[in-house]
Protein backbone atom coordinates (compact mmCIF):
# COMPACT_ATOMS: atom_id res chain seq x y z
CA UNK A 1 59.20 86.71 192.53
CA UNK A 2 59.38 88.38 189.51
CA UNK A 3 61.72 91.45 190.59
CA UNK A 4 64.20 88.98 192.33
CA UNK A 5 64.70 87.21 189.09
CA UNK A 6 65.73 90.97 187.36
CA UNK A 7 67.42 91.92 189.94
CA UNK A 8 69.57 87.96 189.39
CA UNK A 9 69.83 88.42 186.02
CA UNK A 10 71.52 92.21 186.85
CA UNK A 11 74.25 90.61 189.24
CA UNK A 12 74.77 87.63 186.44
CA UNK A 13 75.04 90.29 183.36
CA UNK A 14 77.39 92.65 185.48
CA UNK A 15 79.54 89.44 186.35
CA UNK A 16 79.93 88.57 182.62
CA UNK A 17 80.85 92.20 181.74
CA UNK A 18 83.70 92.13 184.39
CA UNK A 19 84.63 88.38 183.02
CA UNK A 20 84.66 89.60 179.67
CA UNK A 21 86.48 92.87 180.30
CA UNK A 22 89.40 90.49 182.19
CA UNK A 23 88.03 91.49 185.56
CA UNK A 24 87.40 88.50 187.88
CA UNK A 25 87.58 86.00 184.94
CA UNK A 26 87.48 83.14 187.45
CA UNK A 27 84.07 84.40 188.43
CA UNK A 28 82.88 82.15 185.37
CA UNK A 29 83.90 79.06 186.77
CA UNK A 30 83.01 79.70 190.68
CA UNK A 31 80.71 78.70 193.08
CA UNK A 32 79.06 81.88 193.16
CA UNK A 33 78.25 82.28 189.40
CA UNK A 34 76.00 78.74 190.64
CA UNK A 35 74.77 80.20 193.46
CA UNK A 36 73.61 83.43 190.64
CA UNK A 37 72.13 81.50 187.78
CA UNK A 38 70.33 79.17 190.42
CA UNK A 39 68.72 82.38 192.20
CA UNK A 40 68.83 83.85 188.40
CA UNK A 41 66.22 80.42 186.96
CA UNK A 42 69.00 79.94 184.10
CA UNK A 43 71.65 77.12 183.72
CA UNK A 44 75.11 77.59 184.90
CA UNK A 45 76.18 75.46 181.80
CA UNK A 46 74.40 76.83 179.67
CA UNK A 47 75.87 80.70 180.74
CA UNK A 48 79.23 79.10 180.65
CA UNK A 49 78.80 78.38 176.77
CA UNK A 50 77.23 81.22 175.42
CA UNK A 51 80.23 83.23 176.97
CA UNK A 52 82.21 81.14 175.69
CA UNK A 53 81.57 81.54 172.22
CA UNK A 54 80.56 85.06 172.49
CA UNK A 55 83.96 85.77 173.97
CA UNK A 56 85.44 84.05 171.19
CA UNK A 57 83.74 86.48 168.60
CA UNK A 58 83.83 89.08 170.16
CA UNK A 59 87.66 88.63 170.47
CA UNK A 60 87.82 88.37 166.73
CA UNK A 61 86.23 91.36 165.87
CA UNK A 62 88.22 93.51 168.09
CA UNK A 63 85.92 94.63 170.82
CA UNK A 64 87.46 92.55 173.99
């Protein structure tokens, strides 16, 4: 049980890389980023957010 939570978190941290490089940016507000965090154990809301806000800094220091 343990390994298929890693191996979630993986495909959720590779799908915010992509969002936050401007690949697949709708990926954040799909179906399937649900269907991740569910199999990941973490909130889709709470994902949402934390890019959110990361995005935004990261934006203002230049690295996105």
């Amino acid at each position: 049980m343990i390994g298929e939570r890693v191996l979630w978190l993986q495909v959720l941290l590779i799908g915010l890389q992509d969002c936050a490089r401007g690949n697949e940016i709708g990926w954040i507000w799909s179906k399937d980023l649900v269907l991740v965090c569910h199999l990941a154990e973490v909130s889709p809301d709470q994902v949402r957010f934390a890019f959110q806000i990361n995005k935004a800094r990261l934006a203002k220091m230049g690295r996105i």
